[in-house]
PDB file of N, CA and C in Angstrom:
ATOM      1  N   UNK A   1       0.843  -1.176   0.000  1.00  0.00           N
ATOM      2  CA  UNK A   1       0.000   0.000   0.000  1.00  0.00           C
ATOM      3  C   UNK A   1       0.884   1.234   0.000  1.00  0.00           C
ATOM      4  N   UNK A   2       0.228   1.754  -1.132  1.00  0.00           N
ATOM      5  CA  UNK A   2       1.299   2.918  -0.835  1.00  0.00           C
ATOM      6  C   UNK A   2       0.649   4.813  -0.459  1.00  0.00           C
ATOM      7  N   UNK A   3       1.505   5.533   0.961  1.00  0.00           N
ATOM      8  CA  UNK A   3       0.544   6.551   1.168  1.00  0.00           C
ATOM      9  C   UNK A   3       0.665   7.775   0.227  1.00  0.00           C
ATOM     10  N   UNK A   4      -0.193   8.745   0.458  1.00  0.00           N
ATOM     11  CA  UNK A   4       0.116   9.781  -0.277  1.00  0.00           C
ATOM     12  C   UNK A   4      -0.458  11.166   0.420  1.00  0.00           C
ATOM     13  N   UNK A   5       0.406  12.522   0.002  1.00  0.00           N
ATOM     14  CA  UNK A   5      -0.620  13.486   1.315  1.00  0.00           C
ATOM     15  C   UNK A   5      -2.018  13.940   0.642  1.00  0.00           C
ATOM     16  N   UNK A   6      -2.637  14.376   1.218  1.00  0.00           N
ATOM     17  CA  UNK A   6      -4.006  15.186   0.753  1.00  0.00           C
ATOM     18  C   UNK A   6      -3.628  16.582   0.914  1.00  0.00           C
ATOM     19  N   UNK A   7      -3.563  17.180  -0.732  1.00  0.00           N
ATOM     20  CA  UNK A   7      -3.122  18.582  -0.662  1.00  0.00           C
ATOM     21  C   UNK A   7      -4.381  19.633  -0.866  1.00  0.00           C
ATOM     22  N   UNK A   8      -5.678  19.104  -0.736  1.00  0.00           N
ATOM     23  CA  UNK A   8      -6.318  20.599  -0.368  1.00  0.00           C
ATOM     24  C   UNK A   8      -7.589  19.589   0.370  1.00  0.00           C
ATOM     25  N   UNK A   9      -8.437  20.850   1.355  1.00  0.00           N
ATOM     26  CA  UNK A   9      -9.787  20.372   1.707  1.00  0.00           C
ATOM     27  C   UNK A   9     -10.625  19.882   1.380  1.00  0.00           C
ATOM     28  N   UNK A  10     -11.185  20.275  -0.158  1.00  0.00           N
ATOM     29  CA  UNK A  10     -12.226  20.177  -0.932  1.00  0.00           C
ATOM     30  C   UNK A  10     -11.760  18.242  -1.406  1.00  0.00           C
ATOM     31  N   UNK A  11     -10.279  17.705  -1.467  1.00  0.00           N
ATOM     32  CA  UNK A  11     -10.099  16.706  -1.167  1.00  0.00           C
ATOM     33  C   UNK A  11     -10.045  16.386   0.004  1.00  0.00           C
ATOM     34  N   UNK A  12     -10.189  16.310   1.049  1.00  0.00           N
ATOM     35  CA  UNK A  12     -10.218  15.675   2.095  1.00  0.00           C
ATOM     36  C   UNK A  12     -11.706  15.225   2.092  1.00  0.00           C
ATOM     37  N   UNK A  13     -12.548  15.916   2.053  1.00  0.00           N
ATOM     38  CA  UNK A  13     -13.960  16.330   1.662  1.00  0.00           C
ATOM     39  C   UNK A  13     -14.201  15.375   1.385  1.00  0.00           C
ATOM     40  N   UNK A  14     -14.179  15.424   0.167  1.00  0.00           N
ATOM     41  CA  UNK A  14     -14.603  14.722  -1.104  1.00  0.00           C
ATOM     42  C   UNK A  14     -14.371  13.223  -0.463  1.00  0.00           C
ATOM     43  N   UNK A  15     -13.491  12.571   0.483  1.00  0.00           N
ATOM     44  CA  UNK A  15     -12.871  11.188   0.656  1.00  0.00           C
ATOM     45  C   UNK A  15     -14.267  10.726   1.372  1.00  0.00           C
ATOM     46  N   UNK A  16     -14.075  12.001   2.744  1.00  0.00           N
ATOM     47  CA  UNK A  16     -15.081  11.555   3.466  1.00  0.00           C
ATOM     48  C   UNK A  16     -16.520  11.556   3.223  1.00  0.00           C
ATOM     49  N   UNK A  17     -16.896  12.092   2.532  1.00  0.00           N
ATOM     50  CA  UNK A  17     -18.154  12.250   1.846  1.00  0.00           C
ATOM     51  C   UNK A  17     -18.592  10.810   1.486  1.00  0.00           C
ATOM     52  N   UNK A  18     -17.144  10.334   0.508  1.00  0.00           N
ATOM     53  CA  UNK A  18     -17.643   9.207   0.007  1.00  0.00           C
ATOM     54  C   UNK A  18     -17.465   7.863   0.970  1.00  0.00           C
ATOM     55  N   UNK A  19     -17.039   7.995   1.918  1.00  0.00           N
ATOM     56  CA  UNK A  19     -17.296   6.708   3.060  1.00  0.00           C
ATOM     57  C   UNK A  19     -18.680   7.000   3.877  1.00  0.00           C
ATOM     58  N   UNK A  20     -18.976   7.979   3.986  1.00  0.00           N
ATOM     59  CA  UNK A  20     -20.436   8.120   4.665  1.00  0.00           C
ATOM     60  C   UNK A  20     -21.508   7.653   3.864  1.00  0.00           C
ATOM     61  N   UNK A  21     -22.532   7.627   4.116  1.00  0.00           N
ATOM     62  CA  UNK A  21     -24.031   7.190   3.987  1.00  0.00           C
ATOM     63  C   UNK A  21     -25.201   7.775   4.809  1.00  0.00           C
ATOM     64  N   UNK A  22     -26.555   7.692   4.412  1.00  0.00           N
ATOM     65  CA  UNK A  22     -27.572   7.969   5.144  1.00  0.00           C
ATOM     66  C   UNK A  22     -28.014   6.320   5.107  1.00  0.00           C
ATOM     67  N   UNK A  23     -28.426   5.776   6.900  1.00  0.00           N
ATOM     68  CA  UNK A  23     -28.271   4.679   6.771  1.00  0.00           C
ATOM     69  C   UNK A  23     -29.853   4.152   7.589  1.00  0.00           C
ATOM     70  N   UNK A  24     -31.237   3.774   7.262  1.00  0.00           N
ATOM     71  CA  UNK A  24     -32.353   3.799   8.580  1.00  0.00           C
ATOM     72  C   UNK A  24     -31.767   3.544   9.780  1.00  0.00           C
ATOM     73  N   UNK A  25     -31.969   4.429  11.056  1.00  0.00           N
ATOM     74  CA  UNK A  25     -31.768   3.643  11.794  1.00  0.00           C
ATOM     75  C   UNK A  25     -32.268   2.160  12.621  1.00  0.00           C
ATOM     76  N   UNK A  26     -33.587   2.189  12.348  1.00  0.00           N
ATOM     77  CA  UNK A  26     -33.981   0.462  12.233  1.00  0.00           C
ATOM     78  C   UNK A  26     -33.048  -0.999  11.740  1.00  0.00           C
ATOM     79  N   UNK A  27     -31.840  -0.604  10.433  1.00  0.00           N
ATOM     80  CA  UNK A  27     -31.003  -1.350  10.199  1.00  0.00           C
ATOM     81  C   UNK A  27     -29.886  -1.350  10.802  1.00  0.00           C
ATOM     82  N   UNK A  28     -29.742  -0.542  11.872  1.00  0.00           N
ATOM     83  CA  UNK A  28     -28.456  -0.852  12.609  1.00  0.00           C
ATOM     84  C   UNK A  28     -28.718  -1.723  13.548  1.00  0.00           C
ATOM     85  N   UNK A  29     -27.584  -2.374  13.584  1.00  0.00           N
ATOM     86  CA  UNK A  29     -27.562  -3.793  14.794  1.00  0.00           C
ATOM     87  C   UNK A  29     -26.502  -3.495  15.991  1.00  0.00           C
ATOM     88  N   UNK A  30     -27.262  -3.683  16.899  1.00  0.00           N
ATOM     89  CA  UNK A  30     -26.987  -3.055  18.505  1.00  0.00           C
ATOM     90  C   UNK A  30     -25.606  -4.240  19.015  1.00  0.00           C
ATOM     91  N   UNK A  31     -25.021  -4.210  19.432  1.00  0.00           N
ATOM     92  CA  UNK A  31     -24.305  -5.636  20.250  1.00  0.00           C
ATOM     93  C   UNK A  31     -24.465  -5.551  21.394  1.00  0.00           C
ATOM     94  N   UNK A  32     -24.814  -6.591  22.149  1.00  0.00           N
ATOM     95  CA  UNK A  32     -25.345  -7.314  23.157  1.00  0.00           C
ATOM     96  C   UNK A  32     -24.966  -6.681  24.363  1.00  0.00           C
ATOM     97  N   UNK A  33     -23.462  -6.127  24.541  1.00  0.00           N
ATOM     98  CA  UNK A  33     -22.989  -5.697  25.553  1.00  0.00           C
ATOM     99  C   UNK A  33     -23.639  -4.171  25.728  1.00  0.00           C
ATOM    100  N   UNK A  34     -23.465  -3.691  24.511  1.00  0.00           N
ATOM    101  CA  UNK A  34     -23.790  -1.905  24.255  1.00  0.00           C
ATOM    102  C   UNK A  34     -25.754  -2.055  25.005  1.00  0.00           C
ATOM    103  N   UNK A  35     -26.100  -3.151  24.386  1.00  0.00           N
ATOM    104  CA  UNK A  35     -27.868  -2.739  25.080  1.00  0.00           C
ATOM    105  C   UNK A  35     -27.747  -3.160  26.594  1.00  0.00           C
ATOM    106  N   UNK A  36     -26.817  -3.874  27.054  1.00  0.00           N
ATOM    107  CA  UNK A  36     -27.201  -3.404  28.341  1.00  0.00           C
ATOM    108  C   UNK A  36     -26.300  -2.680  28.833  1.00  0.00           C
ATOM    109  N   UNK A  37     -25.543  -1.385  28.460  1.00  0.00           N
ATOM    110  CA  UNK A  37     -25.425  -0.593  29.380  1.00  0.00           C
ATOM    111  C   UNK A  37     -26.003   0.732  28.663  1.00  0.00           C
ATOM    112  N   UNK A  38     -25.630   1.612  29.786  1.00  0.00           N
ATOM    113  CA  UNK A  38     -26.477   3.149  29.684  1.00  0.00           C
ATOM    114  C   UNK A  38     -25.173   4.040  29.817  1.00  0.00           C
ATOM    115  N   UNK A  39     -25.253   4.926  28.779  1.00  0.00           N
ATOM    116  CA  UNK A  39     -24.682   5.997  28.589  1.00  0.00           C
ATOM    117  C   UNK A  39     -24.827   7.225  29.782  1.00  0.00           C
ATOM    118  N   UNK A  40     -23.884   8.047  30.053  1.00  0.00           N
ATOM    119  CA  UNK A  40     -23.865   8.752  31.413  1.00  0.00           C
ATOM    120  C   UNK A  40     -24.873  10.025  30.963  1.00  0.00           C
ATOM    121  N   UNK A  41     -25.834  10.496  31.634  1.00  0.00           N
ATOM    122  CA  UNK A  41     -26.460  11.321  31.607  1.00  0.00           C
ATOM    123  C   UNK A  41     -25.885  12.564  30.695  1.00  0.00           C
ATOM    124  N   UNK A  42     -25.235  13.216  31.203  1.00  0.00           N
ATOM    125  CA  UNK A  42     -24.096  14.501  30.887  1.00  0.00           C
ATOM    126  C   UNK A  42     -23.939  14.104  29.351  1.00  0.00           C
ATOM    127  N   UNK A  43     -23.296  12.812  28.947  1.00  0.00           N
ATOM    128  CA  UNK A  43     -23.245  12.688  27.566  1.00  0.00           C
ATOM    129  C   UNK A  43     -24.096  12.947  26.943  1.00  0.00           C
ATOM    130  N   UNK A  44     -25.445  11.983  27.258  1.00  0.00           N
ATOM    131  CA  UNK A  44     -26.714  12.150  26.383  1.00  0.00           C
ATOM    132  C   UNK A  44     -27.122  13.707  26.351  1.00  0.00           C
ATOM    133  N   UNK A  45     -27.041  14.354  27.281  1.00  0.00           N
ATOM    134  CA  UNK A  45     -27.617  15.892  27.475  1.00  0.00           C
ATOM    135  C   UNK A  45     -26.412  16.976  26.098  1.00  0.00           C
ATOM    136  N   UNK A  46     -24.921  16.361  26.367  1.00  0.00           N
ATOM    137  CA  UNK A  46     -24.544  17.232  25.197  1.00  0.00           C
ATOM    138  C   UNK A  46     -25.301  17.032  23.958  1.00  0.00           C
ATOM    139  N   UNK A  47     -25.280  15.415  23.193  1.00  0.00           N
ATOM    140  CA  UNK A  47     -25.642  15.416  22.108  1.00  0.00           C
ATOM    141  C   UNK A  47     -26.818  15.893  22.027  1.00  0.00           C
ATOM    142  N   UNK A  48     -27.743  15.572  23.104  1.00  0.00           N
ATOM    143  CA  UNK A  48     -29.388  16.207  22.857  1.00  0.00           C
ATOM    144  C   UNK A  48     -29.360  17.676  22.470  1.00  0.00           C
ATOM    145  N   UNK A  49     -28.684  18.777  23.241  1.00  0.00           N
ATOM    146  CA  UNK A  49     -28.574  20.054  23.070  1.00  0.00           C
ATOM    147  C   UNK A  49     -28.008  20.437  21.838  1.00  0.00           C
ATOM    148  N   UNK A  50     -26.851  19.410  21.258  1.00  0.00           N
ATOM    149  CA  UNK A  50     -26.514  20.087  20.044  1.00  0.00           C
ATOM    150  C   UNK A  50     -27.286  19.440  19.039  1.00  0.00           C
ATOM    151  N   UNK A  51     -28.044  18.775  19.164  1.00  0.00           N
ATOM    152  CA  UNK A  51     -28.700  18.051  18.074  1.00  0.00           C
ATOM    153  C   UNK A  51     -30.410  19.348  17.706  1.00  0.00           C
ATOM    154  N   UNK A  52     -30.680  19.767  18.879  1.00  0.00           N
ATOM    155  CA  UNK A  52     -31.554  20.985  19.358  1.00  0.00           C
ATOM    156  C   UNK A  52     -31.183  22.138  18.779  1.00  0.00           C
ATOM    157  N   UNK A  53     -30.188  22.555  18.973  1.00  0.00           N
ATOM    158  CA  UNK A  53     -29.062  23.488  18.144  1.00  0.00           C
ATOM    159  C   UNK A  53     -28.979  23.726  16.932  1.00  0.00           C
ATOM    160  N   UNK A  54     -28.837  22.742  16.803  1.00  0.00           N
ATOM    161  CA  UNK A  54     -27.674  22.748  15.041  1.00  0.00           C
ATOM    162  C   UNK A  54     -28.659  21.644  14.260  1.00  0.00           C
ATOM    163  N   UNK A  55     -29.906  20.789  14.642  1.00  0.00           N
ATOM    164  CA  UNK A  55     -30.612  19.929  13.630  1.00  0.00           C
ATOM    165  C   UNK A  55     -30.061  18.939  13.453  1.00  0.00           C
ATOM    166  N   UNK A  56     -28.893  18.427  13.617  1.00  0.00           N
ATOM    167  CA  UNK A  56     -27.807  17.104  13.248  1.00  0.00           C
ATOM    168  C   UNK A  56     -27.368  16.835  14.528  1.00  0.00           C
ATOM    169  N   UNK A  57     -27.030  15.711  14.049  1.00  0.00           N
ATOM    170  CA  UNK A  57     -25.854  14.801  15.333  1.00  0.00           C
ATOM    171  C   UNK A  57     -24.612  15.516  15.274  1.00  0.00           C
ATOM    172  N   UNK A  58     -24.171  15.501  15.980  1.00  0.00           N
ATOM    173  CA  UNK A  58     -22.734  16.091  16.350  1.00  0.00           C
ATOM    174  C   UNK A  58     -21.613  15.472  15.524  1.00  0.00           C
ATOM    175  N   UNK A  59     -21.660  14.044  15.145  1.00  0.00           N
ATOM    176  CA  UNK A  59     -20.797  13.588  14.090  1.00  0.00           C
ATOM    177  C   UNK A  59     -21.585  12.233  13.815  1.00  0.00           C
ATOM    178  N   UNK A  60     -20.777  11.426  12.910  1.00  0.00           N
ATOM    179  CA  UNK A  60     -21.891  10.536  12.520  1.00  0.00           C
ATOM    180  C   UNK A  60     -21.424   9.417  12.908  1.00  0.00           C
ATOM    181  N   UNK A  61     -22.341   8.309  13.080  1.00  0.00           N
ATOM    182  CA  UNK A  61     -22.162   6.657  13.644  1.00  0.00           C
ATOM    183  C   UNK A  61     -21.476   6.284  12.797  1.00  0.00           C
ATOM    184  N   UNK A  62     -20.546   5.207  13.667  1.00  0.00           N
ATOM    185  CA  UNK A  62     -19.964   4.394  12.751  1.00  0.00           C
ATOM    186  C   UNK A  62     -20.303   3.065  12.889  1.00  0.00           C
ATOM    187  N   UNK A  63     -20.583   2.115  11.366  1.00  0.00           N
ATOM    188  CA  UNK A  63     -21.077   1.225  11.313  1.00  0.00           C
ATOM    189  C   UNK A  63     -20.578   0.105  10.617  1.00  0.00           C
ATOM    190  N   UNK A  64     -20.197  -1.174  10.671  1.00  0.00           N
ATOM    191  CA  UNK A  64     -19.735  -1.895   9.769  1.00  0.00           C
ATOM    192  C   UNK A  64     -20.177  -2.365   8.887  1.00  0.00           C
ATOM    193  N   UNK A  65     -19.926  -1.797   7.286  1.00  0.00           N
ATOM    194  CA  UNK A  65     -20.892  -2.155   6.413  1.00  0.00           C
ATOM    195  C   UNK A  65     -21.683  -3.351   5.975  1.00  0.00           C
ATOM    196  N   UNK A  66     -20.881  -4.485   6.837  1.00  0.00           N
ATOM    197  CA  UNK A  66     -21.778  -6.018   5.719  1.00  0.00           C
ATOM    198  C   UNK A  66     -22.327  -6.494   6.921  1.00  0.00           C
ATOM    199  N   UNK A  67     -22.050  -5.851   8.110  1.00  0.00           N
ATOM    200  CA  UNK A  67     -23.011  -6.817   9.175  1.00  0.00           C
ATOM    201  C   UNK A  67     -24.129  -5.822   9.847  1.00  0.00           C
ATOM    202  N   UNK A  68     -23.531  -4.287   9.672  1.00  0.00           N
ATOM    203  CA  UNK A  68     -24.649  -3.544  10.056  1.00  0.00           C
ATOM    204  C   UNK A  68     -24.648  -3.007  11.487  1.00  0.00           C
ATOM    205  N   UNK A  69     -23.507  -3.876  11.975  1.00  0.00           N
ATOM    206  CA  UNK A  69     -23.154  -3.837  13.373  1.00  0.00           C
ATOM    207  C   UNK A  69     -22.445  -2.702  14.014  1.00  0.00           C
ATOM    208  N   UNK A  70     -23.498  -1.783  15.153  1.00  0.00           N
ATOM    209  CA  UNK A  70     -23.007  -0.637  15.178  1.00  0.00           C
ATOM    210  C   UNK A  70     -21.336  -0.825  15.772  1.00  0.00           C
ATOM    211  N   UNK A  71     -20.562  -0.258  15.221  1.00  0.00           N
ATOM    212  CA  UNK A  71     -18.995   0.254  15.888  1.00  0.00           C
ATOM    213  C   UNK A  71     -18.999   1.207  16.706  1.00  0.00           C
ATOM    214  N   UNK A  72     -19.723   2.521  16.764  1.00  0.00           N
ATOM    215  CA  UNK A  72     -18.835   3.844  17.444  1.00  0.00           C
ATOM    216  C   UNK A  72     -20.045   4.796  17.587  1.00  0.00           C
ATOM    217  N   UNK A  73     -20.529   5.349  18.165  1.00  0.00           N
ATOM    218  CA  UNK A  73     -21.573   6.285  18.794  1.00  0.00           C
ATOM    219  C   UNK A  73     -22.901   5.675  19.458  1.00  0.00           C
ATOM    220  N   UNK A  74     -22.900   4.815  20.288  1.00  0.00           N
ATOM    221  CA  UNK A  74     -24.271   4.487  20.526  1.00  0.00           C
ATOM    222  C   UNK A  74     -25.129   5.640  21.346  1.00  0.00           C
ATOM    223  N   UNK A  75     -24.375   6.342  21.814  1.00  0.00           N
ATOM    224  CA  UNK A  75     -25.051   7.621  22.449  1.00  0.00           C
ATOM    225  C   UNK A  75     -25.907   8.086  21.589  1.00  0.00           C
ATOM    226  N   UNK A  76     -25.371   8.726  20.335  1.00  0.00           N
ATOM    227  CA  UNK A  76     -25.574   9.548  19.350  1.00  0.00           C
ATOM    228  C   UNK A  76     -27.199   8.638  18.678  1.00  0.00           C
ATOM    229  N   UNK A  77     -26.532   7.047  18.880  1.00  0.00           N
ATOM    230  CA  UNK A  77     -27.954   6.316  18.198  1.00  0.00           C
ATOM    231  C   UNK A  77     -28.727   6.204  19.378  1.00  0.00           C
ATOM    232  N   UNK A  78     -28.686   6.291  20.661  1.00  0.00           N
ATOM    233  CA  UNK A  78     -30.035   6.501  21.281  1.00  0.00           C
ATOM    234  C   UNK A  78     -30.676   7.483  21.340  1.00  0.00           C
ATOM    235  N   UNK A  79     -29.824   8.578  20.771  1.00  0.00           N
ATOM    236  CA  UNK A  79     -30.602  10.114  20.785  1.00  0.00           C
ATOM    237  C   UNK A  79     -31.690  10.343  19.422  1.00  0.00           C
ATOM    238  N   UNK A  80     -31.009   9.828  18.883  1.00  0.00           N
ATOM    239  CA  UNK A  80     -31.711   9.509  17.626  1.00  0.00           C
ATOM    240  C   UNK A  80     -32.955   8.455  17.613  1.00  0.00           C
ATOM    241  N   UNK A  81     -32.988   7.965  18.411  1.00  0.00           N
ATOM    242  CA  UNK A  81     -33.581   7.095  18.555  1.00  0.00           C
ATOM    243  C   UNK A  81     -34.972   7.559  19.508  1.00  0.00           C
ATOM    244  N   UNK A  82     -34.561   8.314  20.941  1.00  0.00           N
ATOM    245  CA  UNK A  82     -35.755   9.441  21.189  1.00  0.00           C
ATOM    246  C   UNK A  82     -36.407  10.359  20.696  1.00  0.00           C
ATOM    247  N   UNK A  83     -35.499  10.986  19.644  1.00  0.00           N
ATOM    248  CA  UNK A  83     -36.088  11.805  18.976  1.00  0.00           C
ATOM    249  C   UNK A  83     -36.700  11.370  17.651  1.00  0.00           C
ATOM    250  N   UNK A  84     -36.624  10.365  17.315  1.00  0.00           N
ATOM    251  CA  UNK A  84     -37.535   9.886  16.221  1.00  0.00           C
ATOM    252  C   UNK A  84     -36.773   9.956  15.082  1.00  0.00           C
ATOM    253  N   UNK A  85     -35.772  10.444  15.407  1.00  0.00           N
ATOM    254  CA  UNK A  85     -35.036  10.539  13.661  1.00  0.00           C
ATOM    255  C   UNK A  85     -34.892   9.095  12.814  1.00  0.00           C
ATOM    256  N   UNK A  86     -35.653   9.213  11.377  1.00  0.00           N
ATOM    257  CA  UNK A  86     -35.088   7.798  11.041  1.00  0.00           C
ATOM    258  C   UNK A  86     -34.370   7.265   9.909  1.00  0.00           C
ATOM    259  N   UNK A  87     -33.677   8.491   9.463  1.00  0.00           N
ATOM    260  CA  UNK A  87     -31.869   8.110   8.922  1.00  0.00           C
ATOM    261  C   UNK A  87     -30.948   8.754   9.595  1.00  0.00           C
ATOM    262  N   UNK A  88     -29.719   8.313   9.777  1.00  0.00           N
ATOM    263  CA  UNK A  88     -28.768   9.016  10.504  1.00  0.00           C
ATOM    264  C   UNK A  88     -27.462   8.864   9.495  1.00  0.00           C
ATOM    265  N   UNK A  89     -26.776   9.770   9.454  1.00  0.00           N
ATOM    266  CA  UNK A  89     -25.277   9.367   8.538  1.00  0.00           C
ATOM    267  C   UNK A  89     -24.219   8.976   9.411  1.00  0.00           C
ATOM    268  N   UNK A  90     -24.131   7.791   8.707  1.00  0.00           N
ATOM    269  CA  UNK A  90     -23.338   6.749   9.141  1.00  0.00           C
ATOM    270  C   UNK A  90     -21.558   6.977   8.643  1.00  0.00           C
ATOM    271  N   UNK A  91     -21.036   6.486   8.866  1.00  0.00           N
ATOM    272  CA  UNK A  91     -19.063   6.160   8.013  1.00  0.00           C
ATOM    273  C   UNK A  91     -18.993   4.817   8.261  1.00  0.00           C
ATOM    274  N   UNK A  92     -18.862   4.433   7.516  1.00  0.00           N
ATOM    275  CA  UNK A  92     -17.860   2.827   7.156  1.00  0.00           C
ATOM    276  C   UNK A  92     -17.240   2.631   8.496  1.00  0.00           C
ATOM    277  N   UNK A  93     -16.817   1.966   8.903  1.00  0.00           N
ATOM    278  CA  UNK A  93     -15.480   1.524   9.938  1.00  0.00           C
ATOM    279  C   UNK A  93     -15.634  -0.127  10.205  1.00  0.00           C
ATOM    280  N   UNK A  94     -14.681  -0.250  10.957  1.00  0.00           N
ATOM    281  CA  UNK A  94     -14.566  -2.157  11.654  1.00  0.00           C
ATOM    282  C   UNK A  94     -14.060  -2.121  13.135  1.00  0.00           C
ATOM    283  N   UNK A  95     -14.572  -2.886  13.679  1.00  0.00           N
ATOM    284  CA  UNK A  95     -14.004  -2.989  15.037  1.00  0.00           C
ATOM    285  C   UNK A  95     -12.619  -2.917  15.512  1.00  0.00           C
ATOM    286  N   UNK A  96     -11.766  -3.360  14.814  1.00  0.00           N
ATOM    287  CA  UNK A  96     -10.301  -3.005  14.587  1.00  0.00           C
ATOM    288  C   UNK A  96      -9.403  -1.713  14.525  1.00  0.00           C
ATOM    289  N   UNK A  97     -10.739  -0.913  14.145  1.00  0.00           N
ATOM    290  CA  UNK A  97      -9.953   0.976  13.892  1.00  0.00           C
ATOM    291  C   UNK A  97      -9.831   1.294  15.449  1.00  0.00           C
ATOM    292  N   UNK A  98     -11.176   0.684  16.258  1.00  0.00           N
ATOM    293  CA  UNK A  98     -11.491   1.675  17.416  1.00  0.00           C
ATOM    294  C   UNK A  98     -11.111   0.344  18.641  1.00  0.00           C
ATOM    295  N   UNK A  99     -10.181  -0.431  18.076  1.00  0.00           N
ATOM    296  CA  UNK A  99      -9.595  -1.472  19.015  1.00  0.00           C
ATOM    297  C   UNK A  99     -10.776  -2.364  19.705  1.00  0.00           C
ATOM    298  N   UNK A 100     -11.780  -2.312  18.982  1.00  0.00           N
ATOM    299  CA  UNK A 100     -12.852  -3.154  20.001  1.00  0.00           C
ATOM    300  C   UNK A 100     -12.738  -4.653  19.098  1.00  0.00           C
ATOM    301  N   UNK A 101     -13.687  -5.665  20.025  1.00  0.00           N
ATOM    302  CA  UNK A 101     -13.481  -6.966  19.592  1.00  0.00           C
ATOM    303  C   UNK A 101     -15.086  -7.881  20.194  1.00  0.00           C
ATOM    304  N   UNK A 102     -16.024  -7.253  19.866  1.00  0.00           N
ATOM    305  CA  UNK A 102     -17.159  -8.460  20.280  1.00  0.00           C
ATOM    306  C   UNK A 102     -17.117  -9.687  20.603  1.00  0.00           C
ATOM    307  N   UNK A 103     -17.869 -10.102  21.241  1.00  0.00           N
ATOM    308  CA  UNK A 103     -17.647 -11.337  21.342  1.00  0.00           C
ATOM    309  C   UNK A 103     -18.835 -12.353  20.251  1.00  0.00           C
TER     310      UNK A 103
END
């Protein structure tokens, strides 16, 4: 593999643009450990306020594309989830970026 730099924004952009998605949230799949625990109050209250704010999530879930299986914001997907929203933009990722390992 070979790297290379990213010499302007409008490319950087453009990369991430294209790993995201608008994804239902009904098709995301929860893992076992994440539904039973609860996110700390204080967290849920930032994203709620900026989601109140600004109309969007604060950044977007990350999800693994062929199993559906959420990776990285479950906060962000329970807020979404009170508030009724029902697409959220998602990014590509694998359990491996963010060092996790399901069982």
């Amino acid at each position: 593999m070979q790297w290379r730099a990213i010499k302007t924004t409008g490319e950087l952009e453009q990369m991430i643009t294209k790993a995201m998605a608008m994804v239902e949230l009904d098709r995301i799949q929860i893992p076992f450990e994440l539904e039973q625990s609860k996110p700390r109050e204080e967290k849920l209250d930032r994203i709620r306020q900026h989601l109140e704010k600004t109309g969007e999530l604060d950044t977007c879930i990350v999800v693994h594309q062929e199993t559906m299986l959420l990776v990285d914001g479950y906060t962000r997907y329970i807020v979404a989830k009170e508030r009724g929203i029902a697409s959220v933009p998602v990014r590509w990722g694998n359990l491996r970026e963010f060092g996790l390992y399901w069982r």
